[in-house]
Protein backbone atom coordinates (compact mmCIF):
# COMPACT_ATOMS: atom_id res chain seq x y z
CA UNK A 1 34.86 -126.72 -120.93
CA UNK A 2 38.34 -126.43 -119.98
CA UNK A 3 39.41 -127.46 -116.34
CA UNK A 4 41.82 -125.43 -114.13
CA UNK A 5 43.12 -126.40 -110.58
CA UNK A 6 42.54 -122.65 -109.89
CA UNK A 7 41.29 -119.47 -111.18
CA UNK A 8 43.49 -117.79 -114.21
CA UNK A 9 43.66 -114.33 -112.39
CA UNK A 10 46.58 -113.65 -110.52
CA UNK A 11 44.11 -110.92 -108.61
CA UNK A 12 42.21 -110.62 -105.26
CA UNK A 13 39.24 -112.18 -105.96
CA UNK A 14 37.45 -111.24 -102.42
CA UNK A 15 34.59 -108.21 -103.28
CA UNK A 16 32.94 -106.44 -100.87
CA UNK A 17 29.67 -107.84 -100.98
CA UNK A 18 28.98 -111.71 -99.13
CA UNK A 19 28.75 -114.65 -101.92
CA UNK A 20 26.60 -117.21 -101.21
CA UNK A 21 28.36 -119.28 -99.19
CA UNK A 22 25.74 -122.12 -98.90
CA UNK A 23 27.38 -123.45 -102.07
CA UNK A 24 30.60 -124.27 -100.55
CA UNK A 25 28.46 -127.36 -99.79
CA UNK A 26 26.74 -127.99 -103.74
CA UNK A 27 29.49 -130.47 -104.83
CA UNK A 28 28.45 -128.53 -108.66
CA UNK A 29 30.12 -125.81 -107.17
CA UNK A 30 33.46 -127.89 -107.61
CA UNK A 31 32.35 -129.75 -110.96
CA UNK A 32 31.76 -126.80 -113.19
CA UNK A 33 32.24 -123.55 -110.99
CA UNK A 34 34.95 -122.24 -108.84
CA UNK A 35 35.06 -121.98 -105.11
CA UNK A 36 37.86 -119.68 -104.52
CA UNK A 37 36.26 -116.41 -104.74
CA UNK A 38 34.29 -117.85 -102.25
CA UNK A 39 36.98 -119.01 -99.83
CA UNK A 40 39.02 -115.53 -100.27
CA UNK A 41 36.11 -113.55 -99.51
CA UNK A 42 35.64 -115.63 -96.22
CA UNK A 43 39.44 -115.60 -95.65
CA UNK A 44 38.89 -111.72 -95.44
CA UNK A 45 35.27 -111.01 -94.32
CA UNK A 46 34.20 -114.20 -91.97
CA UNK A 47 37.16 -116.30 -91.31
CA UNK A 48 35.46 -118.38 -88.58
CA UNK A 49 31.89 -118.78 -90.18
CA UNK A 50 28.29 -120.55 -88.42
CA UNK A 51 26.65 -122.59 -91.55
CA UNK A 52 23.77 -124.75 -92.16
CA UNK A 53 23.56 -126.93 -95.11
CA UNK A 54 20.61 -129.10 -95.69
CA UNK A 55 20.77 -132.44 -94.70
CA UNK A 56 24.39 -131.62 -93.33
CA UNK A 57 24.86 -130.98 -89.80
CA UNK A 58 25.46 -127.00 -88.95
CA UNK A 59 29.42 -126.86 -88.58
CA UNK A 60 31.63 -123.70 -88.59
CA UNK A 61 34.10 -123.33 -91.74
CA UNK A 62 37.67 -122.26 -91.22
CA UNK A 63 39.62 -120.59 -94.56
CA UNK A 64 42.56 -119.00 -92.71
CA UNK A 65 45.99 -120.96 -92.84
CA UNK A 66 46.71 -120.01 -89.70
CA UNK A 67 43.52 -121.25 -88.31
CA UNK A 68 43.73 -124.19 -90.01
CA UNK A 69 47.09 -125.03 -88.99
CA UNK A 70 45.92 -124.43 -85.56
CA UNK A 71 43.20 -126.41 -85.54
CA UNK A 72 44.97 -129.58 -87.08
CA UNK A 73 48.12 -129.02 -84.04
CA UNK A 74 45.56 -129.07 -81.87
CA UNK A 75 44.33 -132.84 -81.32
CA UNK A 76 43.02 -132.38 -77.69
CA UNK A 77 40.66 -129.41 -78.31
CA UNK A 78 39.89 -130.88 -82.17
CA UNK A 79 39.07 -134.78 -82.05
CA UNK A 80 39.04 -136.66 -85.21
CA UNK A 81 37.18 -139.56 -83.94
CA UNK A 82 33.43 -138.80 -84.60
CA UNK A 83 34.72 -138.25 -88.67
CA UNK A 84 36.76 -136.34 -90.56
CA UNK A 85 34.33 -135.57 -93.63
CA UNK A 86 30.71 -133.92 -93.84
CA UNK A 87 27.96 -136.75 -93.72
CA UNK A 88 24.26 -136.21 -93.72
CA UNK A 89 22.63 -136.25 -90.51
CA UNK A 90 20.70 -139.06 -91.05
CA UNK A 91 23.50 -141.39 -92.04
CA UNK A 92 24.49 -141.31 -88.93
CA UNK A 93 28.20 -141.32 -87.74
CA UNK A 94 31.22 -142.67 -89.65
CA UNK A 95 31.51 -146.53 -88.80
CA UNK A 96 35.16 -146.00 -88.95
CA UNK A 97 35.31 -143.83 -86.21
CA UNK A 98 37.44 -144.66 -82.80
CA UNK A 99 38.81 -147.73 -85.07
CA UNK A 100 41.04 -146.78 -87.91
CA UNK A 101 44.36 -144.54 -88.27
CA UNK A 102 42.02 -141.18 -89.55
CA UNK A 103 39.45 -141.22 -87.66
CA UNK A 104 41.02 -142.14 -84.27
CA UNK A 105 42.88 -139.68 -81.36
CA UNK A 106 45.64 -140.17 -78.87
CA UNK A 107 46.62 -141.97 -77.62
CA UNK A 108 45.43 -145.00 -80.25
CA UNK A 109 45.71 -143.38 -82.82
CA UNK A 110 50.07 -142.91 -82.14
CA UNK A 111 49.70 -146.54 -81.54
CA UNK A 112 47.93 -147.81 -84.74
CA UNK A 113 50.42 -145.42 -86.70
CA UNK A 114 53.38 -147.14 -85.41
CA UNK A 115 52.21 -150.28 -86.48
CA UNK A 116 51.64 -149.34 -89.87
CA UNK A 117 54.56 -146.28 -90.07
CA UNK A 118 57.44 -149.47 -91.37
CA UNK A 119 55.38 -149.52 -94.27
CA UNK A 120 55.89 -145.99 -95.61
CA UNK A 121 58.75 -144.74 -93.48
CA UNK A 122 61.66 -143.24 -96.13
CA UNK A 123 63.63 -146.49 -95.63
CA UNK A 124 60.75 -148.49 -96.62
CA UNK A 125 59.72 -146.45 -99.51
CA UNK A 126 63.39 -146.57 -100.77
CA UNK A 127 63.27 -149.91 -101.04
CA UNK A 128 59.76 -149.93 -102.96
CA UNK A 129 61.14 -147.49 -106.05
CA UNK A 130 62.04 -150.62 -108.06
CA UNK A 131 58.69 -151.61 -107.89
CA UNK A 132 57.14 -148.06 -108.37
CA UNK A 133 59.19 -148.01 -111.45
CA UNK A 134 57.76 -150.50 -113.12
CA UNK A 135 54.46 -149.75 -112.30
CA UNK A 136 54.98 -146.56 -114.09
CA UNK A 137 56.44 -148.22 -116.76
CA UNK A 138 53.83 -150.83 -117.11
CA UNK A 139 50.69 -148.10 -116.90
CA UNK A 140 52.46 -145.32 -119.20
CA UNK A 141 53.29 -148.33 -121.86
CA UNK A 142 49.65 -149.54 -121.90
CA UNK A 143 48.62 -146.40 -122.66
CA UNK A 144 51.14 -145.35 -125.28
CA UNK A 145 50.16 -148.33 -127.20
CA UNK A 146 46.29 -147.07 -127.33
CA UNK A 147 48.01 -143.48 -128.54
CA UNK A 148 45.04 -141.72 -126.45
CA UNK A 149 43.71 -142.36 -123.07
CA UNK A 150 42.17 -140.90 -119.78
CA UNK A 151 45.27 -140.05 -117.48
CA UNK A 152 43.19 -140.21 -114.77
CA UNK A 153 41.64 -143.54 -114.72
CA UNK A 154 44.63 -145.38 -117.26
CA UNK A 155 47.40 -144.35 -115.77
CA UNK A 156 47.15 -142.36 -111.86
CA UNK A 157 44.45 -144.21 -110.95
CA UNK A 158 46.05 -147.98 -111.87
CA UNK A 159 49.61 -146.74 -110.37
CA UNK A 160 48.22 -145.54 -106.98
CA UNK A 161 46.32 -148.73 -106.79
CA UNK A 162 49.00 -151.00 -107.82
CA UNK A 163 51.49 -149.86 -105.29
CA UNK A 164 49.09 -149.73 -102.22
CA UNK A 165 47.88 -153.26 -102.63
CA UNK A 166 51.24 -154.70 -103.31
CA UNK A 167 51.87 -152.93 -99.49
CA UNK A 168 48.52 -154.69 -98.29
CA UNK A 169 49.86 -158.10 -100.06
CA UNK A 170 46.96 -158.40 -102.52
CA UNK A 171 48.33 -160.53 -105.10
CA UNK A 172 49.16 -158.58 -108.39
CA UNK A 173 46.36 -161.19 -110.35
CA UNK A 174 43.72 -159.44 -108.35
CA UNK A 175 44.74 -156.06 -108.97
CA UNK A 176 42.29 -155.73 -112.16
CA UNK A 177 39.36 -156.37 -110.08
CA UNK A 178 40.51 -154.67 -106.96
CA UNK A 179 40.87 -151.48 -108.89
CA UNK A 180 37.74 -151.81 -111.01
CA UNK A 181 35.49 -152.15 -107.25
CA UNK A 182 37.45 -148.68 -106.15
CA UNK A 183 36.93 -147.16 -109.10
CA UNK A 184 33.40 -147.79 -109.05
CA UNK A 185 33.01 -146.72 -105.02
CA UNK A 186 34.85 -143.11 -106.37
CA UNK A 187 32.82 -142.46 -109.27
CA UNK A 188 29.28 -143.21 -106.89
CA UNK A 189 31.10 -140.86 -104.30
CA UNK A 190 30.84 -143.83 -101.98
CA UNK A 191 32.53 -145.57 -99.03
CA UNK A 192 34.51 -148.36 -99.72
CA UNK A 193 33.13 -150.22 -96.96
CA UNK A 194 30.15 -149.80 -98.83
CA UNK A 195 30.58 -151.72 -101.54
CA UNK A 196 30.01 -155.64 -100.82
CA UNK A 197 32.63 -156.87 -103.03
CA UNK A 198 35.73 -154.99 -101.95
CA UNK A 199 34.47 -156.18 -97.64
CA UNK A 200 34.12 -159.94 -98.85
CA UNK A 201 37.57 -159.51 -100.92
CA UNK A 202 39.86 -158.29 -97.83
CA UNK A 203 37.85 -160.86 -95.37
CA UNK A 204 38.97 -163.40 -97.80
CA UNK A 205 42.26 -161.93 -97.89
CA UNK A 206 42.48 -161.92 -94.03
CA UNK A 207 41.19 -165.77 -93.45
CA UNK A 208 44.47 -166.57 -95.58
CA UNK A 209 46.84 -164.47 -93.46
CA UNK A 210 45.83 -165.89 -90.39
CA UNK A 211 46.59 -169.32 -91.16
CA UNK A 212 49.61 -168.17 -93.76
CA UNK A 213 50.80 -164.71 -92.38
CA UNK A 214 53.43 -163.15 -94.95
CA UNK A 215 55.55 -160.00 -94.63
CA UNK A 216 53.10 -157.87 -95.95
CA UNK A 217 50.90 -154.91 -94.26
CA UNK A 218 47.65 -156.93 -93.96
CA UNK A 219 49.41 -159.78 -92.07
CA UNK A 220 51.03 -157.06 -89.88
CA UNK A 221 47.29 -155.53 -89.22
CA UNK A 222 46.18 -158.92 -88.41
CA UNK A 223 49.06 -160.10 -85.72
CA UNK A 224 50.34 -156.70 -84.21
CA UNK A 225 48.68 -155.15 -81.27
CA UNK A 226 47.19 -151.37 -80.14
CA UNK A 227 47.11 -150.87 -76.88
CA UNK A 228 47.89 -154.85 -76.33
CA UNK A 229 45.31 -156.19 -78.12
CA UNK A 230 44.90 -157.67 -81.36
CA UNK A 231 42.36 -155.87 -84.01
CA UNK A 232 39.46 -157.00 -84.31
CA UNK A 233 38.41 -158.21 -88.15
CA UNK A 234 36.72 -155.56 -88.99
CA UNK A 235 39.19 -152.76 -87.57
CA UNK A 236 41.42 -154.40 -90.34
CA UNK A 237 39.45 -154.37 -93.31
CA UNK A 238 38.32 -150.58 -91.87
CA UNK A 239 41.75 -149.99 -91.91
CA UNK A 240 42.67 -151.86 -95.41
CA UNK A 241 39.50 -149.60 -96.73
CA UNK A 242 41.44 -146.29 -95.11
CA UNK A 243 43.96 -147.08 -96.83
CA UNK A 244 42.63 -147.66 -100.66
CA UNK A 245 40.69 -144.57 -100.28
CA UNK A 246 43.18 -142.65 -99.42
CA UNK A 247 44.71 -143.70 -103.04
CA UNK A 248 41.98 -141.28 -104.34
CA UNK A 249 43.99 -138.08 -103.08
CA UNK A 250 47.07 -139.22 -104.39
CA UNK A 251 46.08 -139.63 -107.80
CA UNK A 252 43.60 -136.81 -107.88
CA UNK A 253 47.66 -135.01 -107.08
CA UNK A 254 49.15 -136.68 -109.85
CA UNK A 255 46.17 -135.91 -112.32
CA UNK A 256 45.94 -132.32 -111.44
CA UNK A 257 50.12 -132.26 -111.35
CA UNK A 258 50.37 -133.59 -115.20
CA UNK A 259 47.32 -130.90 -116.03
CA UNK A 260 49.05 -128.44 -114.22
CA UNK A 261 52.31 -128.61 -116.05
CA UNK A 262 50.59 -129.14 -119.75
CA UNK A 263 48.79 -126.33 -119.24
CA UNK A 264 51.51 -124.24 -117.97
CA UNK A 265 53.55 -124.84 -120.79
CA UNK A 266 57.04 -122.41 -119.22
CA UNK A 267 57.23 -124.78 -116.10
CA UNK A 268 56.94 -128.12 -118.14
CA UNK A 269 59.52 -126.89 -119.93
CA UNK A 270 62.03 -125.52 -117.10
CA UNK A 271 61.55 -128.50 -115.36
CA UNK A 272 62.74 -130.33 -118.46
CA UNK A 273 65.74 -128.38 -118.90
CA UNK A 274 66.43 -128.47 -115.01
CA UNK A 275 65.33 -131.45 -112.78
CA UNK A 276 67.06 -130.11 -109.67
CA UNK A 277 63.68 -128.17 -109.43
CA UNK A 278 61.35 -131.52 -109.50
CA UNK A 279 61.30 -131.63 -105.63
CA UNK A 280 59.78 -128.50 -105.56
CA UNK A 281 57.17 -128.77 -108.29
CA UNK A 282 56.21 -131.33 -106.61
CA UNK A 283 55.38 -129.44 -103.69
CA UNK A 284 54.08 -126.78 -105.74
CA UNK A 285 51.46 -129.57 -107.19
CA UNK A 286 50.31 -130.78 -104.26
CA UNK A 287 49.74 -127.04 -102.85
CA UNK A 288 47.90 -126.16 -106.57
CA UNK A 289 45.86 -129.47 -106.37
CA UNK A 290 44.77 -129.42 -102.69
CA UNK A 291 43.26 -132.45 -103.77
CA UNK A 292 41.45 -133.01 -99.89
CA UNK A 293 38.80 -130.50 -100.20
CA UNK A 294 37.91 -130.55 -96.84
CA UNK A 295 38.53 -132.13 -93.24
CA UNK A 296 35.82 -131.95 -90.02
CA UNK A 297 37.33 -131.89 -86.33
CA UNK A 298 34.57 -132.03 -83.44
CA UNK A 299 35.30 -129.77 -80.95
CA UNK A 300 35.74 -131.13 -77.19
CA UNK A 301 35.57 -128.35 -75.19
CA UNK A 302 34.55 -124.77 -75.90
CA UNK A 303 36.63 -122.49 -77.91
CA UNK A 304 37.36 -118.92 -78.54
CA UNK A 305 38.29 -117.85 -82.39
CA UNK A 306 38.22 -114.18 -83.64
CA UNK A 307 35.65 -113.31 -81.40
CA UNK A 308 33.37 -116.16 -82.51
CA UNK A 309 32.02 -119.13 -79.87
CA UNK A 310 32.52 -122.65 -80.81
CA UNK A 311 30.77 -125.00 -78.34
CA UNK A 312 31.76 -128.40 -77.41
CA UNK A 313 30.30 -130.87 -79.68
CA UNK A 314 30.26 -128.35 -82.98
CA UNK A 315 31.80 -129.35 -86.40
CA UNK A 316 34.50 -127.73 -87.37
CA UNK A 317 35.44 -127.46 -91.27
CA UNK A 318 38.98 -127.02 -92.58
CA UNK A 319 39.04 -125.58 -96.55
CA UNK A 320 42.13 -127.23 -96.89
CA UNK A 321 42.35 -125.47 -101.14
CA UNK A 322 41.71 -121.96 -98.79
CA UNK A 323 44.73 -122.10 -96.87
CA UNK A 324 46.76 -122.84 -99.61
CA UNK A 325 45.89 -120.02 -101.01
CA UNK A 326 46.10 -117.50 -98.11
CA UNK A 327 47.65 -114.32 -99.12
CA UNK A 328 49.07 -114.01 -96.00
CA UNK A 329 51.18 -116.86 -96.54
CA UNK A 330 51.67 -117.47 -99.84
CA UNK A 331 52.98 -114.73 -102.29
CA UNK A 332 51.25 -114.55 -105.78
CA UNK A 333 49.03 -117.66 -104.33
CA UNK A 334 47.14 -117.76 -107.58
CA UNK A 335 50.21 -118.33 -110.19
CA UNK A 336 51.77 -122.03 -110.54
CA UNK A 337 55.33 -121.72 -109.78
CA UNK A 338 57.44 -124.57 -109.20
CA UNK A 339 59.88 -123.24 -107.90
CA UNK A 340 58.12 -121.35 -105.34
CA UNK A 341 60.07 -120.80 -101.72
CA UNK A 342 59.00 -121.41 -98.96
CA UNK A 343 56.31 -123.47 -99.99
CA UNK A 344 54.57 -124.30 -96.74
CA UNK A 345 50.97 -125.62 -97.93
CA UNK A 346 49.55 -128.26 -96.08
CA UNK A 347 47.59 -130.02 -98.69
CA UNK A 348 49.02 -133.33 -96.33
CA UNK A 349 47.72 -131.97 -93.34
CA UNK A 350 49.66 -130.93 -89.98
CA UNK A 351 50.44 -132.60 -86.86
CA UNK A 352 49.48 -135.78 -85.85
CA UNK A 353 47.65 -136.18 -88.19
CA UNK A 354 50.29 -135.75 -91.07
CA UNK A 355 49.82 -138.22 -93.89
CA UNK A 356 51.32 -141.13 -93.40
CA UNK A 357 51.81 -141.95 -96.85
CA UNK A 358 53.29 -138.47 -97.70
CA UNK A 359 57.34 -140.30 -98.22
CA UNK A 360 55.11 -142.89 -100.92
CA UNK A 361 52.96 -140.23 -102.44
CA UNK A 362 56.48 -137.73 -102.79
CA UNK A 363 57.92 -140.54 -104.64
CA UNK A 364 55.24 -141.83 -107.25
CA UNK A 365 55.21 -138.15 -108.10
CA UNK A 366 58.88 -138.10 -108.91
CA UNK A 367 58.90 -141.67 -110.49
CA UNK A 368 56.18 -140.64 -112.85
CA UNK A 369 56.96 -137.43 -113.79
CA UNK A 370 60.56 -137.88 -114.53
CA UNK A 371 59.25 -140.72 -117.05
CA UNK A 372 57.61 -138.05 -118.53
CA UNK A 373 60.31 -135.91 -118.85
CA UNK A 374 62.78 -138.27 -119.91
CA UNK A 375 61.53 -138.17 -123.11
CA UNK A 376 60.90 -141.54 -123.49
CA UNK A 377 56.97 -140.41 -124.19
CA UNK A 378 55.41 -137.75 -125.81
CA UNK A 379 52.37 -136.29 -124.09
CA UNK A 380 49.41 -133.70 -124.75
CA UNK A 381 45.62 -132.97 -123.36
CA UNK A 382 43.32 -134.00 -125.59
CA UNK A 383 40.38 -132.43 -124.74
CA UNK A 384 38.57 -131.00 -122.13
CA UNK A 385 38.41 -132.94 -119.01
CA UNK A 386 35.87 -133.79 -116.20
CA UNK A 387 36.30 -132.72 -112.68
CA UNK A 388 35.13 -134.31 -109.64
CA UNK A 389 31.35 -133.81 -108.27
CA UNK A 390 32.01 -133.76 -104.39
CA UNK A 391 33.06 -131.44 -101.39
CA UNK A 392 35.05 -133.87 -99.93
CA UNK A 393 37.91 -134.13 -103.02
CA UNK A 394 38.93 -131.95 -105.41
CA UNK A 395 40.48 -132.47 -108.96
CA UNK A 396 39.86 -134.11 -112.45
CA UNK A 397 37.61 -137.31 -112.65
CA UNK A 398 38.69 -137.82 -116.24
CA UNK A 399 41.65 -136.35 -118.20
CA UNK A 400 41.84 -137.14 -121.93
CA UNK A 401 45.38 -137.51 -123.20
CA UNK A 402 47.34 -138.51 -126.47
CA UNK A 403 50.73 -140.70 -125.55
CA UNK A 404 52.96 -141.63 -127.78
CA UNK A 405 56.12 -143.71 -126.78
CA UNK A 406 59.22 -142.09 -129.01
């Protein structure tokens, strides 16, 4: 099977008749099928949308960019403290919630981001390139040697790893089995927090800052204060975890970019021949990847949308893929352009709530793929690839490639 980010047809997909929009939830749906007839036909027909899914608690689904970007401007109305993904009912609620930077409102949550912003501000990130540089190096030169690898978990996955625990100040020996933990908690679709090795590594790691505190992000974590008061331990390993899993996004981006642009053959090669246009294919990437599938606000008071009731207390479901592919907002949303103006997705989310890695995540994309381009390396798929089994992220798990250094 052959793996796109989006459907081939540059056509409405919405019909007149409902799809079954229970399988917005089946994370098959996102393995081996396609959700965006599903989304466009909501985006026209029942764009504010009551559903009930199983296990899942009943939540309303949003597919309208507008909406959306509503929603997410909206912090007050739309609290991101009781969880930001769909859980099962009888998991019960997400045990970061009220305690790290995702899952927390104002006014902590402005407070916990200043503490960490220094860390990926554009000054900050500047001064990281060197490093990001030879992470790239290092990764794509492994991989060239071998001739043929997996993009996804060889190259993206290693490089987004690398470069967030050298933030955190885990030393670069314990990067192997740092990675290899994370790698395992994605594949099983599982929190970090979850798995007993990476908890015992960052307690470890945060015993040794306390009695030798260095100038990375950990040590920061562990002696700044919120609201005048130090974190408790286990708001800074929830926090480390936040972190790391966010990594997951960011190279689902950078697999789906390099798919992207090998299977749009035109662009990789325009992009070659002019690399003023990078900044905006990278855009253009991260609106085709959409790589957060979804994001849950909890609503605090009632609320009034297209004639539909939310109640205080109900879910509230942002297709974050939907709105970046709202005709109403995006012309030709279905084609990969990159060099596509305006370009106002919000694959990194809006408001407060903005990613606060977006500066970092802009600039691996630019580090890596003008390696690429240089043509220092020769690259091709080789293959079909594997895409991700979930609802909550969206991309390829696995993305066979042949590299050759030149």
């Amino acid at each position: 099977m052959t793996i796109s980010a989006v459907p081939a047809t540059t056509s409405d997909p919405a019909g007149p008749y409902a799809p079954p929009l229970s399988r917005l939830t089946d994370p098959d749906l996102y393995a081996d099928g396609d959700p965006h007839p599903l989304w466009a036909w909501m985006r026209a027909h029942a764009p504010v949308h009551r559903q009930h899914a199983g296990e899942l608690p009943a939540f309303w689904s949003l597919t309208r960019y507008a909406d959306i970007r509503a929603v997410y401007q909206d912090s007050t109305t739309f609290s991101s403290a009781q969880g930001v993904l769909l859980r099962p009912a009888v998991v019960g609620p997400d045990p970061g919630g009220g305690l790290t930077l995702a899952l927390t409102d104002a006014p902590r949550h402005k407070q916990l981001r200043s503490l960490m912003a220094g860390w990926f501000n554009t000054r900050a990130v500047r001064a990281l390139e060197g490093y990001v540089e030879a992470a790239v190096r290092r990764v794509l030169d492994d991989a060239a040697a071998r001739e043929t690898c997996d993009f996804a978990t060889d190259i993206a996955g290693r490089l987004s790893l690398a470069v967030i625990a050298h933030i955190l100040g885990v030393p670069e020996a314990d990067h192997d089995r740092l990675y290899r933990w994370t790698d395992e908690a994605f594949a099983a679709h599982s929190s970090l927090v979850s798995h007993p090795d990476i908890v015992e590594y960052f307690l470890d790691l945060l015993y040794r800052r306390m009695e030798e505190p260095t100038g990375d992000l950990v040590s920061a974590l562990l002696h700044g204060t919120v609201g005048g008061e130090l974190l408790t331990e286990i708001e800074v390993v929830l926090n480390c975890e936040n972190l790391i899993g966010a990594t997951e996004n960011g190279r689902l981006a950078l697999i789906g970019g390099v798919q992207a642009l090998l299977e749009h053959p035109g662009e990789w090669r325009r992009l070659a021949r002019d690399r003023s246009l990078l900044p905006g294919a990278i855009e253009e990437i991260m609106r085709w990847t959409s790589s957060a599938t979804h994001s849950v606000r909890t609503a605090t008071r009632p609320y009034e949308l297209h004639g539909r009731s939310i109640a205080a207390g109900d879910k509230v479901v942002l297709w974050l893929p939907s709105a970046n592919r709202d005709e109403d907002v995006f012309t030709d949303p279905y084609r990969f352009d990159i060099s596509r103006t305006p370009n106002r997705h919000i694959a990194l989310a809006v408001g407060e709530h903005f990613c606060i890695g977006a500066t970092l995540a802009r600039a691996q994309m630019r580090v890596l793929f003008s390696a690429l381009l240089d043509g220092a390396y020769a690259i091709e798929l080789d293959g079909p690839g594997r895409r991700v089994a979930s609802i909550a992220v969206n991309g390829p798990q696995s993305l066979p490639v042949r590299l050759r250094a030149r």
